[in-house]
Protein backbone atom coordinates (compact mmCIF):
# COMPACT_ATOMS: atom_id res chain seq x y z
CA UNK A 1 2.47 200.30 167.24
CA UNK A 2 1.52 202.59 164.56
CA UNK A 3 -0.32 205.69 165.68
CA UNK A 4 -2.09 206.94 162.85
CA UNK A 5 -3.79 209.80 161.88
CA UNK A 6 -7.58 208.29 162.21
CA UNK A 7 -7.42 208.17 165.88
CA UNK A 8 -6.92 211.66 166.37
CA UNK A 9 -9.44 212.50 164.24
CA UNK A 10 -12.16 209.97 165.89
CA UNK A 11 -10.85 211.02 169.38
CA UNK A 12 -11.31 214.70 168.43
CA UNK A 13 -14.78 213.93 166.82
CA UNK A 14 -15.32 212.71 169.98
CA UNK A 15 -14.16 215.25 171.97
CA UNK A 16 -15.79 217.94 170.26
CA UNK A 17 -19.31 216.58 170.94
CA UNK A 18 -18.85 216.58 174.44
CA UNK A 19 -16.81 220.18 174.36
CA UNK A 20 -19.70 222.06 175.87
CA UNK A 21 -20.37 220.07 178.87
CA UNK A 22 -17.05 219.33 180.13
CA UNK A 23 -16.10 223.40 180.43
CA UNK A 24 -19.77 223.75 182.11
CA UNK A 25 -19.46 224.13 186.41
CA UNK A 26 -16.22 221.96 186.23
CA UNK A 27 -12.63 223.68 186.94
CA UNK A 28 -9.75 222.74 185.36
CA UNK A 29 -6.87 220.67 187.22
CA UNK A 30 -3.98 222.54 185.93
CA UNK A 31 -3.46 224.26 189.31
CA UNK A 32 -0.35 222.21 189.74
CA UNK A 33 0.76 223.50 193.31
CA UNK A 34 -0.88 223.81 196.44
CA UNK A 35 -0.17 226.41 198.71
CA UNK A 36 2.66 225.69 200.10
CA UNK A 37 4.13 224.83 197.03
CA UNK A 38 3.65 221.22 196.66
CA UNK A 39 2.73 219.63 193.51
CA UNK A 40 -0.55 218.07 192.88
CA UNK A 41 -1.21 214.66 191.39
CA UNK A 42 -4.10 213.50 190.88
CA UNK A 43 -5.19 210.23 191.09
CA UNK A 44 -7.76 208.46 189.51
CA UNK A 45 -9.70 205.31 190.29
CA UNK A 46 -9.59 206.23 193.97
CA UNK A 47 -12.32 203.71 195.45
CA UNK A 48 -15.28 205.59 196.38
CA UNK A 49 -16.56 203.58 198.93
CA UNK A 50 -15.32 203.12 202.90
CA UNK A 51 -13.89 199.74 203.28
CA UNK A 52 -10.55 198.20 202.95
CA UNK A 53 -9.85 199.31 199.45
CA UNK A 54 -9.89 203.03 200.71
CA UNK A 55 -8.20 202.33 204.15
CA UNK A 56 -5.41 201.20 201.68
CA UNK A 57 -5.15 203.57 199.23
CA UNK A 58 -4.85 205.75 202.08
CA UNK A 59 -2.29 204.50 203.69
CA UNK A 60 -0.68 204.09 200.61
CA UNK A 61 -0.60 208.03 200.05
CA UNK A 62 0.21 208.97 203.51
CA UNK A 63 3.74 206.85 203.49
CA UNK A 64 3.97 208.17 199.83
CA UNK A 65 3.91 212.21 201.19
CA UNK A 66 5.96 210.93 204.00
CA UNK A 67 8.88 209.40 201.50
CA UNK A 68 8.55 212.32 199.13
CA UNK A 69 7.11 215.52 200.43
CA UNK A 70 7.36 217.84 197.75
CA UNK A 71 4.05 216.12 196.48
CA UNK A 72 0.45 216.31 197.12
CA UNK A 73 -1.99 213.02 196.39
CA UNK A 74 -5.32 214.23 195.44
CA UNK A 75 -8.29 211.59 195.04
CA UNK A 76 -10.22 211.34 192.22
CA UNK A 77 -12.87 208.94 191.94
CA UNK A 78 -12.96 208.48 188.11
CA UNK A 79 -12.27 205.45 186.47
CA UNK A 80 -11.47 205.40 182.69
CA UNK A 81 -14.75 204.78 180.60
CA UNK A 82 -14.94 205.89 177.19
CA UNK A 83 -17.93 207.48 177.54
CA UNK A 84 -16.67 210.13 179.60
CA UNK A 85 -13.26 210.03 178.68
CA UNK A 86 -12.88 212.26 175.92
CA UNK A 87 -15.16 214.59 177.35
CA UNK A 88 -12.70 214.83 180.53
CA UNK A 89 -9.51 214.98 177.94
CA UNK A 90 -11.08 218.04 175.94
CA UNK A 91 -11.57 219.52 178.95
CA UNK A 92 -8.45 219.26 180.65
CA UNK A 93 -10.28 217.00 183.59
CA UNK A 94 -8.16 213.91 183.45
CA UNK A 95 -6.68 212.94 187.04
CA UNK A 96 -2.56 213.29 186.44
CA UNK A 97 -2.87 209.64 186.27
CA UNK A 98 -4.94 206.80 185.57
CA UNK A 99 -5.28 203.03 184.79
CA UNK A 100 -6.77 201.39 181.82
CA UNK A 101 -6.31 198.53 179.66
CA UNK A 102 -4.11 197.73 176.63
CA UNK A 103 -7.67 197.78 174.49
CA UNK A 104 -7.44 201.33 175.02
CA UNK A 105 -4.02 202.83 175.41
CA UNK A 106 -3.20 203.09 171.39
CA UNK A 107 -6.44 205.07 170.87
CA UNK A 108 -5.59 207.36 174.43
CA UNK A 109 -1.77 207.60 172.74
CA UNK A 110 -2.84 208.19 169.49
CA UNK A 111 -5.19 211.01 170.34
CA UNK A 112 -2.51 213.21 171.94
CA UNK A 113 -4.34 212.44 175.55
CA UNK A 114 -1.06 210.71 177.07
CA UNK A 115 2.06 212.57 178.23
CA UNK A 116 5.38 211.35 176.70
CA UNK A 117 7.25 209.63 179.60
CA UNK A 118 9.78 208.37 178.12
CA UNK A 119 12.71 210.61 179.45
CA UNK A 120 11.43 210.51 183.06
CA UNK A 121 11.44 206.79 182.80
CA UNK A 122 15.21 206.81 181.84
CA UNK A 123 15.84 209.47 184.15
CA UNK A 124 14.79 207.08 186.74
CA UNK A 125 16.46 204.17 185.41
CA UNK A 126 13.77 202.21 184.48
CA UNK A 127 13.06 202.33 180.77
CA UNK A 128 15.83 199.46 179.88
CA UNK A 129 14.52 197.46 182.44
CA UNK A 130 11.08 197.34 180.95
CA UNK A 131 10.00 193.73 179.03
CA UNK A 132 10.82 194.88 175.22
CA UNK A 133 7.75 192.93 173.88
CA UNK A 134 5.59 194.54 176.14
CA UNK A 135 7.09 198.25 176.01
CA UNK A 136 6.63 198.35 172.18
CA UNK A 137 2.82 197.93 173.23
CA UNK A 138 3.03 201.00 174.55
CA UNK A 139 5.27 202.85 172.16
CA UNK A 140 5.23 204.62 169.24
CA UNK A 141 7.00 203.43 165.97
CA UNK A 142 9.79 206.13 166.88
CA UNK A 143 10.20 204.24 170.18
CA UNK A 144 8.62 207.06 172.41
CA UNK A 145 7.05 205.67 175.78
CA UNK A 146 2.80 207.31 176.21
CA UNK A 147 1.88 204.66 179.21
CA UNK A 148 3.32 202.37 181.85
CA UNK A 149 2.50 198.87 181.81
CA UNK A 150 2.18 196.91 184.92
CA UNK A 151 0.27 193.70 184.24
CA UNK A 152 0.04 192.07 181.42
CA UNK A 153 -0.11 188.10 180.35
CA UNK A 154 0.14 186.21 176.64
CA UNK A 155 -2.31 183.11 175.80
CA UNK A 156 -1.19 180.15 174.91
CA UNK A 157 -1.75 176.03 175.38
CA UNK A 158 -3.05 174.54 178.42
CA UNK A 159 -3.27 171.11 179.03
CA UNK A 160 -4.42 167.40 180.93
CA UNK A 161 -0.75 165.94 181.83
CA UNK A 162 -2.45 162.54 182.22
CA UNK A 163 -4.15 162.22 178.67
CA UNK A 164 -0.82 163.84 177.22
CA UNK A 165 0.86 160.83 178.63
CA UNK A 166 -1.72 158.11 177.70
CA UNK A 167 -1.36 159.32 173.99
CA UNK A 168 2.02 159.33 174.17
CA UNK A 169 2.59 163.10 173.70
CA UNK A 170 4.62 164.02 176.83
CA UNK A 171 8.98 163.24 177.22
CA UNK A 172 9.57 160.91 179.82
CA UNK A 173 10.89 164.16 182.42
CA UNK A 174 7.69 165.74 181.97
CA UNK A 175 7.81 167.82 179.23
CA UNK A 176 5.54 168.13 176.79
CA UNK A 177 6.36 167.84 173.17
CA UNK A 178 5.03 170.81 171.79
CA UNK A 179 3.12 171.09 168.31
CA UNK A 180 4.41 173.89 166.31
CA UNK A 181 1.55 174.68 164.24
CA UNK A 182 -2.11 173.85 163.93
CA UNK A 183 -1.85 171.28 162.16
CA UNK A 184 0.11 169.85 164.73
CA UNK A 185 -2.42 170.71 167.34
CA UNK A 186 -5.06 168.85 165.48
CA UNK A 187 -3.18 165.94 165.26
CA UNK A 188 -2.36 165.30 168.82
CA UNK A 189 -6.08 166.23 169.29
CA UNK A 190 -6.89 162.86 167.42
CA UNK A 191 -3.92 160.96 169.30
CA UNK A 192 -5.53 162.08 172.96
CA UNK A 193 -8.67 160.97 171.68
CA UNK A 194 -8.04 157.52 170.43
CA UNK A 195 -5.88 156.99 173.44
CA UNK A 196 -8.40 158.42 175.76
CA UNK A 197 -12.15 158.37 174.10
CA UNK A 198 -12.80 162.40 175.16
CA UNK A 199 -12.04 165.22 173.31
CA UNK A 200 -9.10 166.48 172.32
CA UNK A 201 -9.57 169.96 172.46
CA UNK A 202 -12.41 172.44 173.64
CA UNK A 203 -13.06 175.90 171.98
CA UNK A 204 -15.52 178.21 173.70
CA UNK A 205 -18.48 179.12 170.94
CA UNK A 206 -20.80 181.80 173.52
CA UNK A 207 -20.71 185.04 175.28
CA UNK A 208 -17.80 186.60 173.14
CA UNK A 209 -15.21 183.69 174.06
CA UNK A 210 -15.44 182.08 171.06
CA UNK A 211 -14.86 185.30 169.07
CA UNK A 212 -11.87 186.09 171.55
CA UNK A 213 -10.22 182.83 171.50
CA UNK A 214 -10.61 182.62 167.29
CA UNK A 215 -9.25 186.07 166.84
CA UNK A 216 -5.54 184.92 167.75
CA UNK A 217 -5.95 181.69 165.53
CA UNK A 218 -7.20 184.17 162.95
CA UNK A 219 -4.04 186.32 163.27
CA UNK A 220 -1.72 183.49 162.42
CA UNK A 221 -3.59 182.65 159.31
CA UNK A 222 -3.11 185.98 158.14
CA UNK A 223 -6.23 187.68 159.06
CA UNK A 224 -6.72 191.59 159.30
CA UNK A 225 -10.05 191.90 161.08
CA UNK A 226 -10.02 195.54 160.33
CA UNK A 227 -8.09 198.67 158.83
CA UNK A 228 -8.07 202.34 158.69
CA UNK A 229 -8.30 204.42 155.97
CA UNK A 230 -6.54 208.41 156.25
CA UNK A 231 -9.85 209.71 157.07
CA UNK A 232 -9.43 208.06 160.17
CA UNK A 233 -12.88 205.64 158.97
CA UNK A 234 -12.62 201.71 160.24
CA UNK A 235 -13.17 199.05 157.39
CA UNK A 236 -14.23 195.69 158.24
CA UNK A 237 -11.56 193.32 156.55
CA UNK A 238 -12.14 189.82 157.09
CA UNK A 239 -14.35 188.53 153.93
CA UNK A 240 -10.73 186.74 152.84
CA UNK A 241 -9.44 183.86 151.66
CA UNK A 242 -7.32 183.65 155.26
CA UNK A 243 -10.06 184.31 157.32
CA UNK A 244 -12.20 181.46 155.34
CA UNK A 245 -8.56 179.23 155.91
CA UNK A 246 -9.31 179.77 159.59
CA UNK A 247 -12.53 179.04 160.22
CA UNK A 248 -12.28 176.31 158.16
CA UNK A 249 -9.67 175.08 160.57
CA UNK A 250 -12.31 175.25 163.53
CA UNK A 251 -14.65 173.56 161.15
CA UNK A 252 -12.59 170.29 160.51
CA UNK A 253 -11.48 170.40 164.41
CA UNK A 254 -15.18 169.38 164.44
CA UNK A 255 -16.52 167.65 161.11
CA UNK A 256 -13.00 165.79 159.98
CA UNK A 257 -11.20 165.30 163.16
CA UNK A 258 -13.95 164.95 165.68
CA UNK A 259 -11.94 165.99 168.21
CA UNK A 260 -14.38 168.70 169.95
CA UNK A 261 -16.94 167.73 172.70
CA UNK A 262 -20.47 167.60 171.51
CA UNK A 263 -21.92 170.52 173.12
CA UNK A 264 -21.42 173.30 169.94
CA UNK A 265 -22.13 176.02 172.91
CA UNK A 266 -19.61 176.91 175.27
CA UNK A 267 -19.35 179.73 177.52
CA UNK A 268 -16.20 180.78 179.39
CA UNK A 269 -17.84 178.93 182.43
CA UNK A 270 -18.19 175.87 180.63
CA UNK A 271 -15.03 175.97 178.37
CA UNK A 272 -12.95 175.38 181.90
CA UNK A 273 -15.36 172.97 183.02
CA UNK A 274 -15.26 170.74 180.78
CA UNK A 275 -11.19 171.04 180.48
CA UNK A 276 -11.36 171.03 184.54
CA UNK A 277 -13.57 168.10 184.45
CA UNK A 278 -11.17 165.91 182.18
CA UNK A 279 -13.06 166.77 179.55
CA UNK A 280 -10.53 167.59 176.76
CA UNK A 281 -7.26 167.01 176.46
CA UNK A 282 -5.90 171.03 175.53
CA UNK A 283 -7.31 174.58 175.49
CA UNK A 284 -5.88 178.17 174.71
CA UNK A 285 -5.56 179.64 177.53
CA UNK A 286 -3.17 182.60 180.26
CA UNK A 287 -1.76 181.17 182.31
CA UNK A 288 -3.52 182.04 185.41
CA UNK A 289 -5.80 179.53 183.71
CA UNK A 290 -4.52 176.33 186.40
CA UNK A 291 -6.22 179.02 189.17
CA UNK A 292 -9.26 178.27 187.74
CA UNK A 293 -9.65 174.42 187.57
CA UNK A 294 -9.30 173.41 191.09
CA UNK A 295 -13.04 173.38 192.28
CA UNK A 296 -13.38 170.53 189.60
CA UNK A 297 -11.38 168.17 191.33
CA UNK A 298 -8.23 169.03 189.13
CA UNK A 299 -4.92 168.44 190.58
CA UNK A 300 -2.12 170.59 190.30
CA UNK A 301 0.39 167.88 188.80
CA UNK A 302 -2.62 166.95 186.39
CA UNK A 303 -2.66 170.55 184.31
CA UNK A 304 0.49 171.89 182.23
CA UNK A 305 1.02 174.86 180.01
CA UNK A 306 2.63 175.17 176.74
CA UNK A 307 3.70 177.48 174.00
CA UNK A 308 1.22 179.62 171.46
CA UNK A 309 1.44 177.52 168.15
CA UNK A 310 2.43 178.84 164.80
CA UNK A 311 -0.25 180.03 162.41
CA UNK A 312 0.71 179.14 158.31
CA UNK A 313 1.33 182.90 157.62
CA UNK A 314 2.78 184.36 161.37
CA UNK A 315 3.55 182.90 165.06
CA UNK A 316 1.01 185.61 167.04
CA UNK A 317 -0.45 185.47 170.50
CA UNK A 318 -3.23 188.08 171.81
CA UNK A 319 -2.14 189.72 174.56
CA UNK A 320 -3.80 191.94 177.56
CA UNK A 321 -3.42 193.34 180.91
CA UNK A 322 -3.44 196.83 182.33
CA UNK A 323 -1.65 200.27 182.34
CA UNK A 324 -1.12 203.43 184.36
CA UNK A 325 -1.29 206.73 181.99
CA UNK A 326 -0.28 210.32 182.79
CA UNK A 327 -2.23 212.89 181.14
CA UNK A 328 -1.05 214.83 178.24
CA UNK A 329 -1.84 218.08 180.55
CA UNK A 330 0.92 216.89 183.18
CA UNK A 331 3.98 219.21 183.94
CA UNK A 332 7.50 217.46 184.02
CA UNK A 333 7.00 217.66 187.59
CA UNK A 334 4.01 216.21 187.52
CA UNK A 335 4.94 213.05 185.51
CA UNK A 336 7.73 212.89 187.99
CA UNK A 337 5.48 212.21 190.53
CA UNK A 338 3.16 210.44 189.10
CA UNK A 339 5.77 207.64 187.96
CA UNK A 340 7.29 207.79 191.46
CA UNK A 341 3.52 206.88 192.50
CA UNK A 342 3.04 204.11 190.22
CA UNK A 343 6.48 202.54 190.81
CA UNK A 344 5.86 202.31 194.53
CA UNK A 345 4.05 199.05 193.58
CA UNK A 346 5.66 197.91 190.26
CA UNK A 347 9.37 198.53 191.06
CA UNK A 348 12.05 195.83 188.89
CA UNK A 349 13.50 196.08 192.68
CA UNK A 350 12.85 194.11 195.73
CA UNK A 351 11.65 195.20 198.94
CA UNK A 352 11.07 193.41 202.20
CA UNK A 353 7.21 194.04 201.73
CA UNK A 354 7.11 192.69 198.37
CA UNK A 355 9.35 189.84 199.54
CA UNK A 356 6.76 189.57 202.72
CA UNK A 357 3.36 189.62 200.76
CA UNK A 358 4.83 187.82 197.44
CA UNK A 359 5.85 184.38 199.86
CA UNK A 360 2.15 184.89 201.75
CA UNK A 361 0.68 185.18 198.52
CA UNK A 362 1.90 181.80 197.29
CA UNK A 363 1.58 179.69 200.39
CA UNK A 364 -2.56 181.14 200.15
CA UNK A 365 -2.18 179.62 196.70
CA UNK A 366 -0.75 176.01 198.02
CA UNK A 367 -3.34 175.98 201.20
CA UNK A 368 -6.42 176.55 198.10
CA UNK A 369 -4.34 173.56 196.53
CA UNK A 370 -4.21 175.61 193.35
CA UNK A 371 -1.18 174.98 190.92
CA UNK A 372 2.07 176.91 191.80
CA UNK A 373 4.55 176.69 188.76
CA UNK A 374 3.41 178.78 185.84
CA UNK A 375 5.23 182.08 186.10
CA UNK A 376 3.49 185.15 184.71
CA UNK A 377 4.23 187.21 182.14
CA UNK A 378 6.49 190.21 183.67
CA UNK A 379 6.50 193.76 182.37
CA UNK A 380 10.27 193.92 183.68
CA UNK A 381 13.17 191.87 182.03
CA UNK A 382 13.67 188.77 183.47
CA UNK A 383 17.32 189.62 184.80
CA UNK A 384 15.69 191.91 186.52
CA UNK A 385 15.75 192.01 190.58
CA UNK A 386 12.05 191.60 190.82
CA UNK A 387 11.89 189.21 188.15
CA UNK A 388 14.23 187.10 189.59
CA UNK A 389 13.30 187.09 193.40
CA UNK A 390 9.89 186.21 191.91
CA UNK A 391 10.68 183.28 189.28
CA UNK A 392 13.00 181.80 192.10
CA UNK A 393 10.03 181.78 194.83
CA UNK A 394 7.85 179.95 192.09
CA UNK A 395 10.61 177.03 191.40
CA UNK A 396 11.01 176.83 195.64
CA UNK A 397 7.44 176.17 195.95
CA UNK A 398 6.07 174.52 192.81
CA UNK A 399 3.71 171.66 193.49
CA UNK A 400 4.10 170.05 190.26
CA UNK A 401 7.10 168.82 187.90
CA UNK A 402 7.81 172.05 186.57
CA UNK A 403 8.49 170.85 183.39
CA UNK A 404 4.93 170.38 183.11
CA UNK A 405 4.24 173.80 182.61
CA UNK A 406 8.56 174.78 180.87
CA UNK A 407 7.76 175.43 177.86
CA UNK A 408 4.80 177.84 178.45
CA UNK A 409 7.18 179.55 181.13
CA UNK A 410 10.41 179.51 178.58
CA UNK A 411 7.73 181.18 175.73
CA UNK A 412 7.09 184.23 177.71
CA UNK A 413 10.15 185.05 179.35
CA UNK A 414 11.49 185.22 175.89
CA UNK A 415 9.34 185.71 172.59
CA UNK A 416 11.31 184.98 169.70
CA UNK A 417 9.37 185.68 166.77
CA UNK A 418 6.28 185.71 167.92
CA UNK A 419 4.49 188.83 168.10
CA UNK A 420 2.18 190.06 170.97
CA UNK A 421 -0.87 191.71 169.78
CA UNK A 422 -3.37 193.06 171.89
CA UNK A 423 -6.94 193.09 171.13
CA UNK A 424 -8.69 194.66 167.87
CA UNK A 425 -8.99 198.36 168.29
CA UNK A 426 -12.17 199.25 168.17
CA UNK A 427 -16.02 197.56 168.97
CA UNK A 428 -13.97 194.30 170.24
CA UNK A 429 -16.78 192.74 171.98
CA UNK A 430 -19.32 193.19 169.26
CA UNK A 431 -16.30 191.57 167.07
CA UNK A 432 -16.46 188.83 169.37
CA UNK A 433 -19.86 188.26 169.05
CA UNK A 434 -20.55 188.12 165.54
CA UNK A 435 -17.19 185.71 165.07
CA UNK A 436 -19.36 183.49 168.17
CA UNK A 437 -22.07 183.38 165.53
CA UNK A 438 -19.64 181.89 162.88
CA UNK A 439 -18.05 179.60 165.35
CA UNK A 440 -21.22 178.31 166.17
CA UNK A 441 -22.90 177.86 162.74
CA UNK A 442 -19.76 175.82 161.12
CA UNK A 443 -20.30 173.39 164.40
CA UNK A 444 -23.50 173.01 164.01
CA UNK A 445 -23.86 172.23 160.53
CA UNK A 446 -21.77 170.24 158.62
CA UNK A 447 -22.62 171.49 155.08
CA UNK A 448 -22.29 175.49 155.97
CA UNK A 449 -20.02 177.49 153.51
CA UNK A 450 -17.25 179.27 155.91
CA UNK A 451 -16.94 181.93 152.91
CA UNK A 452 -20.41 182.88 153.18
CA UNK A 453 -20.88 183.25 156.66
CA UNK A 454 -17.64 185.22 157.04
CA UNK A 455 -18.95 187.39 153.85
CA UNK A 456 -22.08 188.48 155.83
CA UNK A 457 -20.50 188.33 159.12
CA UNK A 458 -18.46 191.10 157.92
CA UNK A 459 -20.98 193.11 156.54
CA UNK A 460 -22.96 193.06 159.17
CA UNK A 461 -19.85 194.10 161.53
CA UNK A 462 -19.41 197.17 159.34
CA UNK A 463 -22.87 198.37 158.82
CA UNK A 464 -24.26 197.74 162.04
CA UNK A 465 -21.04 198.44 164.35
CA UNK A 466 -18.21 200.45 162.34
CA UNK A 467 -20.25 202.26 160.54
CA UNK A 468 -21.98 203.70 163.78
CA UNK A 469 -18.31 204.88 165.44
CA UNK A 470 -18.76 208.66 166.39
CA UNK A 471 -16.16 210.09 163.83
């Protein structure tokens, strides 16, 4: 992750606008000890309202000051927004700690608003433990640790074990074969249609899916959606010869292959119904993806999960999930706490609890008859305890031939060359949507030029998005 100059300077833009406000009626939390000398953390994203949530996260903090009483759990009820966040940052009013998202954690690092934890994670023993692929997401280029993942997941190929078979694309133990590029994909997309009569593969088009699923596809063709100049200034970047490659490749998928469904539309609800429904043959997808297909009538030994294909120029897959961040205002003591806080739920060990609510967890997941066999991505090594314990409860209770879903499973427990990327930086979902309006177009009519609607797709991304960004 490079952590360039331009962030600080937009985050400090930022900041500066909202400078007056946050030191009006609002003391600072840098009173780190109470008064009897315990130190304060502050958590944020304590849930507001009385309920379960709250019971919990009480409970949670009263065996946490039990287990390690020279601490003091404060409540805060922020939640990270960007609208108030660099307001809070400039003036010192971040909680100690706080979750957010991988979309937001480079911008957060890059800023200066996230303490370096990097020597309190050794000093616990955690830091080699950590998934490499996803650490670096988290990491500056001189390998310093700003944030601590603790979900995360990679996309890659879902899809219908029975048309797989009937177009003779599947090993006679269960495993897929797997294509290694586009091209590849396309061409079992025609094999699963002339062996079935339904689509091959379904794309979502609507409500920023489209955009989100084409960005990845984008990435292995070579596309840069975006860069940043040393003024710290975001250029849109995709008017290019790869980014015309790419949606070109969507564009025969339709007009030269005819392997999409006829509806040029598709929403997230409607992408997995139509998979769910049987049909298409494939889809990108996580791989909590099989979670979703059930109320269609799909069975669990029907859906399987492959590797992220190759793109002509890179082998990329987007990636996403959450993280826990410790402000930049934090004491060593402080950050101390705060990771002992966060690790009480993502710990590479194994306790009796997480052995207790991990097996109740995945016999709720047989009883909803969902599939039990894809194994997430982990933000611990896999030779870790946890990692382990976990993996090995999946295998004991899988519901389907688990080679159905090996080679997704064998991609992310080890990455290879492919590189995890998380989303674009900045105005994401407005990305999304213009790249929907692309999508869309090229499906729609068979004569549109994919150079000219990426040309003013991209001028229209810069003047009426980038151009706008508070710098």
């Amino acid at each position: 992750m490079k952590l360039t100059k331009g962030f600080k300077i937009i985050a400090l833009a930022a900041a500066a606008s909202f400078m007056v406000g946050s030191f009006a009626g609002c003391s600072s939390k840098d009173n780190t000890l109470t008064e009897d000398g315990k130190t304060q953390i502050f958590v944020g994203g304590w849930p507001k309202n009385e309920g379960t949530d709250k019971d919990n996260w009480a409970a949670r903090q009263a065996r946490f000051e039990e287990a390690n009483p020279e601490f003091k759990i404060v409540p805060d009820y922020w939640s990270f927004d960007l609208k108030s966040f660099y307001s809070k940052a400039a003036g010192g009013q971040l909680p100690t700690i706080y979750g957010t998202n991988f979309t937001e954690v480079s911008q957060i690092i890059a800023a200066g608003y996230s303490a370096d934890i990097t020597d309190q994670l050794k000093k616990d023993g955690l830091y080699d433990k950590f998934n490499p692929d996803v650490l670096k997401l988290v990491s500056s280029e001189d390998g310093r640790v700003y944030a601590f993942p603790f979900a995360t997941y990679a996309l890659g190929m879902g899809f219908n074990v029975d048309m797989m078979e009937a177009a003779g694309l599947m090993e006679a133990d269960g495993t897929p074969k797997q294509p290694k590029d586009w091209n590849e994909v396309a061409e079992f997309a025609v094999k699963i249609k002339e062996a079935t009569g339904k689509p091959g593969i379904v794309l979502p088009t609507a409500n920023n899916n489209g955009g989100w699923i084409f960005t990845p596809i984008a990435w292995s063709f070579g596309v840069d959606f975006m860069e940043q100049d040393k003024d710290g200034k975001w250029k849109a970047t995709f008017d290019s010869p790869e980014a015309v490659e790419a949606l070109q490749f969507v564009k025969d998928l339709k007009w030269k292959y005819d392997v999409l469904p006829a509806n040029s539309i598709i929403d997230g609800t409607e992408y997995y119904k139509v998979f769910g429904t049987g049909g298409a043959g494939m889809l990108i997808s996580a791989g909590d993806m099989p979670a979703k297909l059930t109320q269609y009538g799909m069975k669990p030994d029907q859906i399987g999960m492959m590797a992220m294909p190759k793109g002509p120029k890179k082998h990329v897959t987007l990636t996403g999930g959450s993280v826990t961040v410790v402000s930049n205002k934090a004491n060593e003591k402080q950050i101390e706490g705060a990771l002992k806080w966060t690790e009480v739920l993502y710990k590479p060990t194994v306790s009796d609890d997480m052995k207790a609510s991990s097996i109740e967890g995945m016999n709720l997941k047989l009883e909803r008859g969902e599939l039990v066999g894809v194994k997430s991505m982990s933000i611990w090594n896999t030779d870790t305890e946890a990692v382990k314990f976990t993996n090995d409860l999946i295998e004991s209770k899988a519901n389907i031939n688990m080679n159905h879903v090996k080679l997704y499973n064998d991609f992310i427990a080890d990455m290879g060359d492919c590189e995890l990327r998380p989303e674009e930086p900045v105005c994401a979902q407005e990305l999304y949507s213009i790249l929907d309006g692309c999508i869309q177009e090229i499906l729609i009519n068979k004569d549109a030029d994919c150079a000219k609607i990426l040309k003013k797709a991209c001028n229209d991304f810069q003047v009426n998005y980038l151009d706008n960004l508070d710098y």
